[in-house]
N, C-alpha and C. Protein backbone atom coordinates (compact mmCIF):
# COMPACT_ATOMS: atom_id res chain seq x y z
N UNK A 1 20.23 2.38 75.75
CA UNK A 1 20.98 2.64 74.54
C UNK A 1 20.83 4.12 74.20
N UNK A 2 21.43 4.58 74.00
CA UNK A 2 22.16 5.84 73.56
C UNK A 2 22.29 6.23 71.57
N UNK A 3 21.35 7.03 71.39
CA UNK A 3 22.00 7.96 69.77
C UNK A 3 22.09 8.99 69.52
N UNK A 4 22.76 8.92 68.10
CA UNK A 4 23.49 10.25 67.72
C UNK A 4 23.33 10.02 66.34
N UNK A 5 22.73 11.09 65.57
CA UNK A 5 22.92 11.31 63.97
C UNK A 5 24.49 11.97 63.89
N UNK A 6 24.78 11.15 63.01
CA UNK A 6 26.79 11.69 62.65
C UNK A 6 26.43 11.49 61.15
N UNK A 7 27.42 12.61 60.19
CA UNK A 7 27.41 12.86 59.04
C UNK A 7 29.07 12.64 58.77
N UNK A 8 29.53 12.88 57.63
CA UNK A 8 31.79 12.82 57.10
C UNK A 8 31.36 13.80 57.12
N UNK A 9 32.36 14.30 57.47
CA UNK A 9 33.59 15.76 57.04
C UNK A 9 33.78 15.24 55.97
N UNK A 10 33.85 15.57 54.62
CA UNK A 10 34.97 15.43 53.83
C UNK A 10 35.90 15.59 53.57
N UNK A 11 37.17 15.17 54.53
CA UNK A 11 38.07 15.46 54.40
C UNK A 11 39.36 14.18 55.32
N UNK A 12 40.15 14.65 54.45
CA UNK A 12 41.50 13.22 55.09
C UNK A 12 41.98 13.78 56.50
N UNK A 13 42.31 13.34 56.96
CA UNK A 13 43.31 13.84 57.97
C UNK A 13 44.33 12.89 57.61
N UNK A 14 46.15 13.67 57.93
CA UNK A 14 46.83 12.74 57.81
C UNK A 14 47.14 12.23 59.11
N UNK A 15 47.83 11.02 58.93
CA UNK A 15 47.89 10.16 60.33
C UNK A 15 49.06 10.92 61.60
N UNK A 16 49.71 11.89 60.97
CA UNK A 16 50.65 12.88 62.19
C UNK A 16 50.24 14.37 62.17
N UNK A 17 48.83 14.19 61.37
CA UNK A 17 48.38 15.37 61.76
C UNK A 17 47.75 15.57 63.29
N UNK A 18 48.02 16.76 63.70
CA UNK A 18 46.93 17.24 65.55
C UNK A 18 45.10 16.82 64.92
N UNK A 19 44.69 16.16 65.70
CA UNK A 19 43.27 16.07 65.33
C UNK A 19 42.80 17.11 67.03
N UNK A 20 41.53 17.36 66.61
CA UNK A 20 40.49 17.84 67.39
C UNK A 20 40.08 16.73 68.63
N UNK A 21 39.72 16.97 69.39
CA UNK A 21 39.25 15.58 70.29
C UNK A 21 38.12 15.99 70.89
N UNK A 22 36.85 15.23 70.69
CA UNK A 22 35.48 15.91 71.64
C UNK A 22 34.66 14.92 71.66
N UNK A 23 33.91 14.27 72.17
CA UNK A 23 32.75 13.53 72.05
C UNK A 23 31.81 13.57 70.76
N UNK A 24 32.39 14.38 70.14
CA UNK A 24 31.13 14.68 68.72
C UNK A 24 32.32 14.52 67.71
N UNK A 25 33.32 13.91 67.85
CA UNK A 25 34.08 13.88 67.03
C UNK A 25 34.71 12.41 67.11
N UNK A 26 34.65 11.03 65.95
CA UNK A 26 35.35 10.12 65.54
C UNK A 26 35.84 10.17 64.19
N UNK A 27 36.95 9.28 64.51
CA UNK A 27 37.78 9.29 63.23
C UNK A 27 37.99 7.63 63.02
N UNK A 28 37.83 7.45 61.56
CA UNK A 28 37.66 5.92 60.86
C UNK A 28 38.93 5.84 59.71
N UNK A 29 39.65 4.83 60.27
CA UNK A 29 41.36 5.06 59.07
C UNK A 29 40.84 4.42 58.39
N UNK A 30 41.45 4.90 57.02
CA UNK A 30 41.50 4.30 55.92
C UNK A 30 42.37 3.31 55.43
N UNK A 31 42.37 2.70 54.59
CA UNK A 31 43.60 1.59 53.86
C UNK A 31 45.30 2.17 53.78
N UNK A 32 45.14 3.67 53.67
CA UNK A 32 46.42 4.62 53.37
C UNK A 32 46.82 5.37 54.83
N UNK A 33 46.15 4.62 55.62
CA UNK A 33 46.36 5.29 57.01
C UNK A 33 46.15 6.70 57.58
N UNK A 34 45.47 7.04 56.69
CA UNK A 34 44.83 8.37 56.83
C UNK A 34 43.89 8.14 57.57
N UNK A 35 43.14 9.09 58.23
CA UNK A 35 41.30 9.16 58.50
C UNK A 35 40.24 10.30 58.28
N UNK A 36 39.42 9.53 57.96
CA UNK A 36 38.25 10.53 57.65
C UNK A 36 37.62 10.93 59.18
N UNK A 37 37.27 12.10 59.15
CA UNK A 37 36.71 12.87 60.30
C UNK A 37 35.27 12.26 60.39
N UNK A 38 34.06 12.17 61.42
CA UNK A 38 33.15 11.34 61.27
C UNK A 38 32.51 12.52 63.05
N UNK A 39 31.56 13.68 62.18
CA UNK A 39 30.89 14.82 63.07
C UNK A 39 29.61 14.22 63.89
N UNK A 40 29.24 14.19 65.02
CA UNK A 40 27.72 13.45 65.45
C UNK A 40 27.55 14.59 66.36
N UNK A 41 25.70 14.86 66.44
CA UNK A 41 25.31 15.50 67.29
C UNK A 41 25.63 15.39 68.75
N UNK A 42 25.14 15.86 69.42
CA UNK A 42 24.34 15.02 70.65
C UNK A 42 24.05 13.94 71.25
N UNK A 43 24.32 12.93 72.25
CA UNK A 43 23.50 11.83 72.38
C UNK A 43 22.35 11.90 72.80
N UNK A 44 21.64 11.24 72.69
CA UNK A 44 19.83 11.26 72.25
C UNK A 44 18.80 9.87 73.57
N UNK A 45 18.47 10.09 74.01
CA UNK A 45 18.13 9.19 74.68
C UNK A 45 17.08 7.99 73.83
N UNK A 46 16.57 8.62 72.95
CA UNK A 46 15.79 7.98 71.81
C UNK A 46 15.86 8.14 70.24
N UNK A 47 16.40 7.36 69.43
CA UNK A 47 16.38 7.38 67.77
C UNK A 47 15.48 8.09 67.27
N UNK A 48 13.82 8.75 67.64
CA UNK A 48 13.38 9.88 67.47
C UNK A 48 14.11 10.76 67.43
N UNK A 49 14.59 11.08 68.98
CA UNK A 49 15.19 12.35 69.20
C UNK A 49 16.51 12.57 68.32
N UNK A 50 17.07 11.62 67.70
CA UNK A 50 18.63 11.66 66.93
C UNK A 50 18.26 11.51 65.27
N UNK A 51 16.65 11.12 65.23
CA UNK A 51 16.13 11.66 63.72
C UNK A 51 15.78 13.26 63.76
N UNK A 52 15.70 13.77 64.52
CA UNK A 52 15.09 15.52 64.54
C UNK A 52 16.23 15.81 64.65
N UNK A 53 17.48 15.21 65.49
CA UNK A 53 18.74 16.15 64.37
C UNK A 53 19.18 16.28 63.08
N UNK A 54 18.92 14.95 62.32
CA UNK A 54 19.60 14.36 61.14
C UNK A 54 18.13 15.62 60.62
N UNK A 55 16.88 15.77 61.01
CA UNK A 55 16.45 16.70 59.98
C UNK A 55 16.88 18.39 59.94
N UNK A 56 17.50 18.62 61.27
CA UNK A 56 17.25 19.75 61.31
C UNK A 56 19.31 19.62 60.45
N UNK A 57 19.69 19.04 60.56
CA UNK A 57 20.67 19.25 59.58
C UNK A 57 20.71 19.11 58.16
N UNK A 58 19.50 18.69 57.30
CA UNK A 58 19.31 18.19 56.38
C UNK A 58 18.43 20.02 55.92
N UNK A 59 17.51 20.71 57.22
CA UNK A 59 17.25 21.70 56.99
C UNK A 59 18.32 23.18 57.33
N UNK A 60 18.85 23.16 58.53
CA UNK A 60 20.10 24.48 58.08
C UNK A 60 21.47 23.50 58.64
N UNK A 61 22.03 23.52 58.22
CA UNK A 61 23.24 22.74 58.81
C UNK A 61 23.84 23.80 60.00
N UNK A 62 24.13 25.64 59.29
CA UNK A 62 24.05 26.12 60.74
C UNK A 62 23.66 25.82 61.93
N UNK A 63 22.54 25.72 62.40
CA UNK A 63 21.84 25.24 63.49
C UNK A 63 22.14 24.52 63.95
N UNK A 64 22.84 22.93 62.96
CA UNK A 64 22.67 22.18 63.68
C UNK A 64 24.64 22.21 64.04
N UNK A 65 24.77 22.69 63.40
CA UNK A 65 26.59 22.53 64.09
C UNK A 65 26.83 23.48 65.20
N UNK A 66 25.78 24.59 65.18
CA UNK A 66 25.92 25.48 66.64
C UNK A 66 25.04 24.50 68.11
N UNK A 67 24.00 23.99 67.31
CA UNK A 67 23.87 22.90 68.38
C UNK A 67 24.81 21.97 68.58
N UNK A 68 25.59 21.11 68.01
CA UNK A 68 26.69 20.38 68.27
C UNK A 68 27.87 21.15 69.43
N UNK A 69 28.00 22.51 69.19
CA UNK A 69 29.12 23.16 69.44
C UNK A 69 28.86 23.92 70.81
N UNK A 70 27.12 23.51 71.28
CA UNK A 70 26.72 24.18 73.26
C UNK A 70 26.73 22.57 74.08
């Protein structure tokens, strides 16, 4: 089994909008057919290792979205 700490975007996307496409990126529709963006690190070979992201994003979020982004 495989993890990843994922946090929202806050934000809608509309449903004919261009979305982004990457492995660190899901999207969850809403009732109005919109979707919310849904950001995750890394996969993690262990829920340790995918809690030391969720902290180090909780401590600079920089860091941790330039880690998301190698």
């Amino acid at each position: 089994m495989k993890y990843s700490f994922c946090f929202t975007i806050k934000k809608v996307i509309k449903e004919d909008s261009v979305k982004e496409h990457s492995d660190n990126h899901m999207y969850i529709k809403n009732k109005d057919n919109n979707e919310v963006e849904i950001l995750c690190g890394p996969w993690r070979d262990t829920e340790t290792e995918a809690k030391k992201d969720e902290e180090l994003y909780k401590k600079d979020k920089k860091a941790f979205k330039k880690l998301i982004k190698e």
